[in-house]
PDB file of N, CA and C in Angstrom:
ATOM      1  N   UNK A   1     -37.034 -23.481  -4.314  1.00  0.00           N
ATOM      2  CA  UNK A   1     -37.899 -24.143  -3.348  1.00  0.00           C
ATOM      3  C   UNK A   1     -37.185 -25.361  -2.774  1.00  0.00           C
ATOM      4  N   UNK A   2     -37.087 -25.668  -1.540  1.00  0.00           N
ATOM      5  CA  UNK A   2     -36.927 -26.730  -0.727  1.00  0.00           C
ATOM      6  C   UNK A   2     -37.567 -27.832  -1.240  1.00  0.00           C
ATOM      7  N   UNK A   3     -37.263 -29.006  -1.394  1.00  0.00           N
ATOM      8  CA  UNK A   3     -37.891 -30.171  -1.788  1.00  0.00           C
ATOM      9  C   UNK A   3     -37.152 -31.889  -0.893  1.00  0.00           C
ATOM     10  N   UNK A   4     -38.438 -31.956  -0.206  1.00  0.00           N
ATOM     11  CA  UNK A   4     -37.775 -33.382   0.520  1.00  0.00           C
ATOM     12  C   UNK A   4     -37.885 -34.363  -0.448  1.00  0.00           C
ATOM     13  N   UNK A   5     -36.905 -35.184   0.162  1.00  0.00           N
ATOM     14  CA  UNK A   5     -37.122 -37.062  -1.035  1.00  0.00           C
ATOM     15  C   UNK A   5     -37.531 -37.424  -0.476  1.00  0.00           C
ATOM     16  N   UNK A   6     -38.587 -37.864  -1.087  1.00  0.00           N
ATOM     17  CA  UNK A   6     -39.178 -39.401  -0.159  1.00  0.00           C
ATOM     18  C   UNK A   6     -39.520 -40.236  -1.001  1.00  0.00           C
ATOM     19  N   UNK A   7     -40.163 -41.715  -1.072  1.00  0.00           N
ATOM     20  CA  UNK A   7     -40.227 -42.258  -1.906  1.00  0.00           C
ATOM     21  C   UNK A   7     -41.950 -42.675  -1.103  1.00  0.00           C
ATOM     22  N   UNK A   8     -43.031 -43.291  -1.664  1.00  0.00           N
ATOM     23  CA  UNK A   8     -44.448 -43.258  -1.305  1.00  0.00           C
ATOM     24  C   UNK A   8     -44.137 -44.566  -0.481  1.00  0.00           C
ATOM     25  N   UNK A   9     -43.580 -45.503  -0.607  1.00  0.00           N
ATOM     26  CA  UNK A   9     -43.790 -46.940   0.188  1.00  0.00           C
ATOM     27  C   UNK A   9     -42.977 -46.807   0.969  1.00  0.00           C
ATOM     28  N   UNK A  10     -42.192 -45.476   1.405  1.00  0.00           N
ATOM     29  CA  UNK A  10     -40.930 -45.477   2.405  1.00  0.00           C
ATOM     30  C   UNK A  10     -41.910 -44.550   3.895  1.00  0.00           C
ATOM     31  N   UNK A  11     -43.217 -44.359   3.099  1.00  0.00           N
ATOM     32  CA  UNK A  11     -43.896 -42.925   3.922  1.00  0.00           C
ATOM     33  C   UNK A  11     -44.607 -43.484   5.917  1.00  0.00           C
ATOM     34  N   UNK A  12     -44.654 -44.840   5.524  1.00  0.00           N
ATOM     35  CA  UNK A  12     -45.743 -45.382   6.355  1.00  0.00           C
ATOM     36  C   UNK A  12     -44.785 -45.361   8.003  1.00  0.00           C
ATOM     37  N   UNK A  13     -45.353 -44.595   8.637  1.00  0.00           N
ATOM     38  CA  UNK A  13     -44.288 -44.492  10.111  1.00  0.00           C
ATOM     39  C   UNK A  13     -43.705 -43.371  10.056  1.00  0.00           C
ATOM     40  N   UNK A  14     -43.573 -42.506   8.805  1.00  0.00           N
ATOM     41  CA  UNK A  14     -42.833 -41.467   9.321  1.00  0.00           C
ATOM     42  C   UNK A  14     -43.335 -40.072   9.553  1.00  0.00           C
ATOM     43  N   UNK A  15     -42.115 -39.431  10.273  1.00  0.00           N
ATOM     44  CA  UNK A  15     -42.595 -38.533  11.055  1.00  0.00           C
ATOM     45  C   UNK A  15     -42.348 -37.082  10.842  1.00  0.00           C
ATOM     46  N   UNK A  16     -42.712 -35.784  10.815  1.00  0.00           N
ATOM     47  CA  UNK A  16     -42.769 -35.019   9.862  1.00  0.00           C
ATOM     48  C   UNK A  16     -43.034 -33.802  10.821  1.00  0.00           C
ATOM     49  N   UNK A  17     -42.275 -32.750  10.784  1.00  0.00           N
ATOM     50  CA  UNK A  17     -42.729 -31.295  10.949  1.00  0.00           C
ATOM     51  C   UNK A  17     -43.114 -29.901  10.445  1.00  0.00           C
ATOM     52  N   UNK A  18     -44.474 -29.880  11.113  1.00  0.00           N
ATOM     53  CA  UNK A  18     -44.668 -28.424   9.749  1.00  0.00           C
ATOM     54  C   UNK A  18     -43.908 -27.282  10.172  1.00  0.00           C
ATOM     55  N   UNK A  19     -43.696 -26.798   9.109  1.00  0.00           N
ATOM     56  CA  UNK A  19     -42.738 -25.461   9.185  1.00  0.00           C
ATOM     57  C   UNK A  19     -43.984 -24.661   9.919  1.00  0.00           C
ATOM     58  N   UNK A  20     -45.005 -24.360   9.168  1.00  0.00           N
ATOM     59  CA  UNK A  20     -46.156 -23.264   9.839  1.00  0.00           C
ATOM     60  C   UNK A  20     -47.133 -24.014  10.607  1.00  0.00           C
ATOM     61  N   UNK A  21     -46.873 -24.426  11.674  1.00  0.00           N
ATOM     62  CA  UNK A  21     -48.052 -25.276  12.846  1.00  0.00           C
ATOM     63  C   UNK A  21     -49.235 -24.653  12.535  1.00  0.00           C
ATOM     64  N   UNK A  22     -50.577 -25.223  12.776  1.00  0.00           N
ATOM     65  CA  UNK A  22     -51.713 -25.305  12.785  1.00  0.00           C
ATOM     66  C   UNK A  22     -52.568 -25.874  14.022  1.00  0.00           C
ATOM     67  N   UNK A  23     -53.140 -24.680  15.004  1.00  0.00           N
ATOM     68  CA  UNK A  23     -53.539 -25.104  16.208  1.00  0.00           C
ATOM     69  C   UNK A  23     -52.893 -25.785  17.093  1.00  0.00           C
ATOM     70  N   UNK A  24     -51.736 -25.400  17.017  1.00  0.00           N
ATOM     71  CA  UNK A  24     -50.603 -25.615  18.225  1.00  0.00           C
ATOM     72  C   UNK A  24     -50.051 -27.108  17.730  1.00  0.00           C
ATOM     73  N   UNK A  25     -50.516 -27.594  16.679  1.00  0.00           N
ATOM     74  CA  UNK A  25     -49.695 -28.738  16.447  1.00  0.00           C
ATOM     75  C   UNK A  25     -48.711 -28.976  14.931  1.00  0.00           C
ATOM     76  N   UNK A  26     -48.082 -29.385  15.986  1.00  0.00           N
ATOM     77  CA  UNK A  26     -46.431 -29.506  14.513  1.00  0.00           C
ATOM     78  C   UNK A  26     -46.044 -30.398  14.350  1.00  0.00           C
ATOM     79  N   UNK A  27     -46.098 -31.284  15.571  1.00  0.00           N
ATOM     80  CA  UNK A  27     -45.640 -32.627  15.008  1.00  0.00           C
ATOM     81  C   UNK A  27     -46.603 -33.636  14.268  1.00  0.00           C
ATOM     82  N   UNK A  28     -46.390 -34.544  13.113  1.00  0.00           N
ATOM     83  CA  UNK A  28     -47.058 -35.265  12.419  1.00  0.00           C
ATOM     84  C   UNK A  28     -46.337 -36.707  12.131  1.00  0.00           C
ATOM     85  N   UNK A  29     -47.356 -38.030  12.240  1.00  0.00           N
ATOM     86  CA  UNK A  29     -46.703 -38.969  11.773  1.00  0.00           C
ATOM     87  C   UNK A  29     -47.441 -39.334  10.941  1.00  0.00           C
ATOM     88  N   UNK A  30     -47.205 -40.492   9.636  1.00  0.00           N
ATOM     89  CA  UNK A  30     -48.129 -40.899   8.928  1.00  0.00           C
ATOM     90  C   UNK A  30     -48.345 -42.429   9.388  1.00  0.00           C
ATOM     91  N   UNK A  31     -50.107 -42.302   9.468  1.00  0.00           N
ATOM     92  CA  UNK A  31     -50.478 -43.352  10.163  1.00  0.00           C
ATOM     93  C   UNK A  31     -51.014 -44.511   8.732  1.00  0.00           C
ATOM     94  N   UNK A  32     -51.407 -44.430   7.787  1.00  0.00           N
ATOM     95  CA  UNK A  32     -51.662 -44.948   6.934  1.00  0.00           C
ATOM     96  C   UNK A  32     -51.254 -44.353   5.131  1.00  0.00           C
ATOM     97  N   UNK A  33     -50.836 -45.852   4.589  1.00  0.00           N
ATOM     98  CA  UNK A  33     -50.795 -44.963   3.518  1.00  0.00           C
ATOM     99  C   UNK A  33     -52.178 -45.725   2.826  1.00  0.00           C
ATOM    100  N   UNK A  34     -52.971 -44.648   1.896  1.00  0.00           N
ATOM    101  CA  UNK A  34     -54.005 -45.330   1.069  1.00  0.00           C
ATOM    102  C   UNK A  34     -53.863 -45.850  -0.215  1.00  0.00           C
ATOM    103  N   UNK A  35     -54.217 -46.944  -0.272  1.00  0.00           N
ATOM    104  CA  UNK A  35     -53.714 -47.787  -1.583  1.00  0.00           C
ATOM    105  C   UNK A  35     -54.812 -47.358  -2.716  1.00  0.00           C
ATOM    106  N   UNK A  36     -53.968 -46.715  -3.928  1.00  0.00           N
ATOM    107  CA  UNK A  36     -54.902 -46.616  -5.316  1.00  0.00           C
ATOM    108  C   UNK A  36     -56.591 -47.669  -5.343  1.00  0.00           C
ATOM    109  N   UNK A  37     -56.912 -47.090  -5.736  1.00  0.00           N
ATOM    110  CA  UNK A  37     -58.199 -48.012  -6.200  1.00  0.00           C
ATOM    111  C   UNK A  37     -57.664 -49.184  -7.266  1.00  0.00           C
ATOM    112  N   UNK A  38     -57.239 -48.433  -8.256  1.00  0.00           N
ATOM    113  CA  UNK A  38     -56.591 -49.219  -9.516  1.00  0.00           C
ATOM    114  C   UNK A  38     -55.481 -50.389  -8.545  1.00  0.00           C
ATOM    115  N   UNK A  39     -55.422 -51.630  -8.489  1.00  0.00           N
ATOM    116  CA  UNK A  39     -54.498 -52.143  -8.381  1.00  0.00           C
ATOM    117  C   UNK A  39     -53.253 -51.979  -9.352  1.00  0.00           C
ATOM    118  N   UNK A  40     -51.756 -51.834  -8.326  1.00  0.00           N
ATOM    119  CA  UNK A  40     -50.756 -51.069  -8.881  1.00  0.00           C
ATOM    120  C   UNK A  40     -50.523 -49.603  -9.122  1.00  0.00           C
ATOM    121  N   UNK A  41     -51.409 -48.803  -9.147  1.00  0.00           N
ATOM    122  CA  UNK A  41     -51.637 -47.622  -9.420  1.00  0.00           C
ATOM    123  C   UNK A  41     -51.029 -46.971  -8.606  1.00  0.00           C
ATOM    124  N   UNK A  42     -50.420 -45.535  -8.890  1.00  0.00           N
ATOM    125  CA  UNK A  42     -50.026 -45.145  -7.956  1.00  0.00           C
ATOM    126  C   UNK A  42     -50.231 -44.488  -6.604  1.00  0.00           C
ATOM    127  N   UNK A  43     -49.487 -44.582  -5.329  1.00  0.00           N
ATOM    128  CA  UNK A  43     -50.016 -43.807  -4.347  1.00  0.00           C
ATOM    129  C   UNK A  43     -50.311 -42.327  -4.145  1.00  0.00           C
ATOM    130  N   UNK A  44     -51.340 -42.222  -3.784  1.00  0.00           N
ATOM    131  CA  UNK A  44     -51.507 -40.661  -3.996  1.00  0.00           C
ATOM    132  C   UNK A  44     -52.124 -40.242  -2.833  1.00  0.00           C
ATOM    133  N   UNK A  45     -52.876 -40.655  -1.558  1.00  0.00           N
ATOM    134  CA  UNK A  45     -52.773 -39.655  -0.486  1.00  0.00           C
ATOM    135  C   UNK A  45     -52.119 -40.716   0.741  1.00  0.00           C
ATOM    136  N   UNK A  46     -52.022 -39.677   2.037  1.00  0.00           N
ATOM    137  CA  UNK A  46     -51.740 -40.665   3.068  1.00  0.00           C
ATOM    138  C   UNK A  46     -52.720 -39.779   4.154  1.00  0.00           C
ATOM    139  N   UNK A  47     -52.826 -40.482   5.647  1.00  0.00           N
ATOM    140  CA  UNK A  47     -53.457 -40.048   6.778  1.00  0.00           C
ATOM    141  C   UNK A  47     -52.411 -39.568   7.391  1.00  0.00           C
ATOM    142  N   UNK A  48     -52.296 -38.354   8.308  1.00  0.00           N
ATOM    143  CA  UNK A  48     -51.348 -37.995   9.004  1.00  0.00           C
ATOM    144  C   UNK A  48     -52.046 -37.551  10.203  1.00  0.00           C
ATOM    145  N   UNK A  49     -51.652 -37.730  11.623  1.00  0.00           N
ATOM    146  CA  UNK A  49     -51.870 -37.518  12.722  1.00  0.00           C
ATOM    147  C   UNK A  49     -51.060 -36.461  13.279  1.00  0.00           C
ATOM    148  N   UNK A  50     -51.508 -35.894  14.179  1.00  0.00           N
ATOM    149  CA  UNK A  50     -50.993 -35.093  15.039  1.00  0.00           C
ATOM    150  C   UNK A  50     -50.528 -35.462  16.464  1.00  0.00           C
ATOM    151  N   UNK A  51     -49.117 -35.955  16.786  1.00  0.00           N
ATOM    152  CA  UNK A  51     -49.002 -36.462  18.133  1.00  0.00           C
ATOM    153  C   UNK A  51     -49.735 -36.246  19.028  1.00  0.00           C
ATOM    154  N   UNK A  52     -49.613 -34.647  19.184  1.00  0.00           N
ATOM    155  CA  UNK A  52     -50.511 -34.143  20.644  1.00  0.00           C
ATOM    156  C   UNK A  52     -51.838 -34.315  20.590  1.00  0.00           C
ATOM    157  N   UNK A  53     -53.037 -33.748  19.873  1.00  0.00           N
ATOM    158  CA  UNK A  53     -54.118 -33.793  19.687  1.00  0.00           C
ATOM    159  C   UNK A  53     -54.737 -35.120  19.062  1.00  0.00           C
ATOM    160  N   UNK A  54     -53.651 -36.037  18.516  1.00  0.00           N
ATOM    161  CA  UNK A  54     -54.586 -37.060  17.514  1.00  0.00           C
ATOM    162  C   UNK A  54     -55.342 -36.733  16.537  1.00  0.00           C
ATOM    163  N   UNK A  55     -55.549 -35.635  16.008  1.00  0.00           N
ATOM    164  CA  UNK A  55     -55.993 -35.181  15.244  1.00  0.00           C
ATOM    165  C   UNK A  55     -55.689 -35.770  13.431  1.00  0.00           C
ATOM    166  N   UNK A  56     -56.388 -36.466  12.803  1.00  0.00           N
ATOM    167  CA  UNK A  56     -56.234 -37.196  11.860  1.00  0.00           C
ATOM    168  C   UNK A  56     -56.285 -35.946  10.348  1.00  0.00           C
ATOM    169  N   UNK A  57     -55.981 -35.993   9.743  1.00  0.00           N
ATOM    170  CA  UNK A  57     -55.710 -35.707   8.315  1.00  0.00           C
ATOM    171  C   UNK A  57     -55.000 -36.137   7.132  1.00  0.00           C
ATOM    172  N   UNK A  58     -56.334 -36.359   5.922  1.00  0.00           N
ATOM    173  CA  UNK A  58     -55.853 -36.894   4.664  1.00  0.00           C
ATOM    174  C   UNK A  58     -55.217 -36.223   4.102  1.00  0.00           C
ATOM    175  N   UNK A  59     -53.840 -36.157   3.384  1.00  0.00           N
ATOM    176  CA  UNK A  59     -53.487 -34.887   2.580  1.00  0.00           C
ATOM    177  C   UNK A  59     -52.990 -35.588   1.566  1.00  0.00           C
ATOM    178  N   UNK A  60     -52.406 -35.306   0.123  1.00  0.00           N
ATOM    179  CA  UNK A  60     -51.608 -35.955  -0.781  1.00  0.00           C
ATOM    180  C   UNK A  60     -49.973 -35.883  -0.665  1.00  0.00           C
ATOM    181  N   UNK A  61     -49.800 -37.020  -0.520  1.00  0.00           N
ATOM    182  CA  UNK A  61     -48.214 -37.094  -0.225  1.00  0.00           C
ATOM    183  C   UNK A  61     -47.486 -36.687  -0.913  1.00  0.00           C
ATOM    184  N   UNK A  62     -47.520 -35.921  -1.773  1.00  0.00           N
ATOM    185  CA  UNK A  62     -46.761 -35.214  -2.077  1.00  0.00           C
ATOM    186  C   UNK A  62     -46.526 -33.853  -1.628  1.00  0.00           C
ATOM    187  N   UNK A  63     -47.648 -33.284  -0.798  1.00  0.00           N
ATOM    188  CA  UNK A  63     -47.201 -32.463  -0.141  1.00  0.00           C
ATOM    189  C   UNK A  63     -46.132 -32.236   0.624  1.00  0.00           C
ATOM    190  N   UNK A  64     -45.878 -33.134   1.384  1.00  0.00           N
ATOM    191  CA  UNK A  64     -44.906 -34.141   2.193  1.00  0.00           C
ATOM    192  C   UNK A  64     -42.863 -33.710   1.078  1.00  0.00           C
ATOM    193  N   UNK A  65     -42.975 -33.571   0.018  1.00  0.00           N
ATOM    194  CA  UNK A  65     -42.063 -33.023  -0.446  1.00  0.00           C
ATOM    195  C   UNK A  65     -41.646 -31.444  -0.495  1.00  0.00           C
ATOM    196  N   UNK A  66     -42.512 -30.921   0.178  1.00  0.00           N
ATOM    197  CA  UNK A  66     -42.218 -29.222  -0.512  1.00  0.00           C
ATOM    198  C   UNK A  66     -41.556 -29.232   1.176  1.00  0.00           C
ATOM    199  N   UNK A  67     -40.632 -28.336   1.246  1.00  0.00           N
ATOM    200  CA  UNK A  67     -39.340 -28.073   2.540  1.00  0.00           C
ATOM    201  C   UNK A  67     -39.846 -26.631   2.738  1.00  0.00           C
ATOM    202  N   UNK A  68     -40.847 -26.118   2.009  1.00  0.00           N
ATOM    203  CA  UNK A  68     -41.262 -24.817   2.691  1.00  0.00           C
ATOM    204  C   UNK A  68     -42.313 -25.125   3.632  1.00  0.00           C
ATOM    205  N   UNK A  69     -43.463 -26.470   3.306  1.00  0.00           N
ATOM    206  CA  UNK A  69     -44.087 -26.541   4.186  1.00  0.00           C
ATOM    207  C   UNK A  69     -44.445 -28.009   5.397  1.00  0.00           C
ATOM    208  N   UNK A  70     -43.550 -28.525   5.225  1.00  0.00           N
ATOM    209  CA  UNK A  70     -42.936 -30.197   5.809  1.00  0.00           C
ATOM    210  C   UNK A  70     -41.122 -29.892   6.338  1.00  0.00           C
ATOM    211  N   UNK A  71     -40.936 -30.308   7.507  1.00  0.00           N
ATOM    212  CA  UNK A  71     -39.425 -31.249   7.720  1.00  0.00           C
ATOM    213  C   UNK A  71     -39.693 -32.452   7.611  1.00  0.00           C
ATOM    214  N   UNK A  72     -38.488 -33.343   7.385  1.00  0.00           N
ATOM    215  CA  UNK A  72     -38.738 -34.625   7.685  1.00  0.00           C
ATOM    216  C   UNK A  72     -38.284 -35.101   9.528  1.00  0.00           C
ATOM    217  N   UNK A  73     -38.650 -35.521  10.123  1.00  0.00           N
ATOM    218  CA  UNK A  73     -38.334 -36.270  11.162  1.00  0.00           C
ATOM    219  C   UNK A  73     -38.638 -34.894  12.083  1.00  0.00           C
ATOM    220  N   UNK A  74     -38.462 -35.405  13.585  1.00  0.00           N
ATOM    221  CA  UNK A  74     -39.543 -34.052  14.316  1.00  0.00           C
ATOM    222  C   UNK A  74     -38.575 -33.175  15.040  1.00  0.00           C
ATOM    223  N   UNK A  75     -38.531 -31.711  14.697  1.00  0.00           N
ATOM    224  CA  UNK A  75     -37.672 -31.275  14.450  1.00  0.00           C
ATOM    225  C   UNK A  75     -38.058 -29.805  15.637  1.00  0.00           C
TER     226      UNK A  75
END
């Protein structure tokens, strides 16, 4: 399996392509990352947008690592 690096505090701004688009959109940036409840705790989802549509979605950033279904940068 394909696996991107990323690191969670490196995520905020970047920009991401899905291998399998969803309603005509592929390109994605991350617009927020969400901070643990627990102070310190670790990060575990982010918001990702869809350039064209604006279309907002929470997913867990770690999805964001698997290279079967993420590029990094817009591709």
């Amino acid at each position: 399996m394909l696996k991107n690096l990323i690191h969670p505090k490196k995520l905020l701004l970047s920009k991401w392509t899905a291998a399998i688009p969803e309603n005509k959109e592929k390109h994605f940036m991350v617009i927020k990352v969400i901070e643990p409840e627990i102070e310190g705790g670790p990060v575990e989802q982010v918001v990702i947008e869809a350039v064209m549509s604006k279309r907002q979605k929470t997913i867990h950033w770690r999805s964001l690592t698997n290279g079967l279904e993420w590029k990094q940068g817009w591709i």
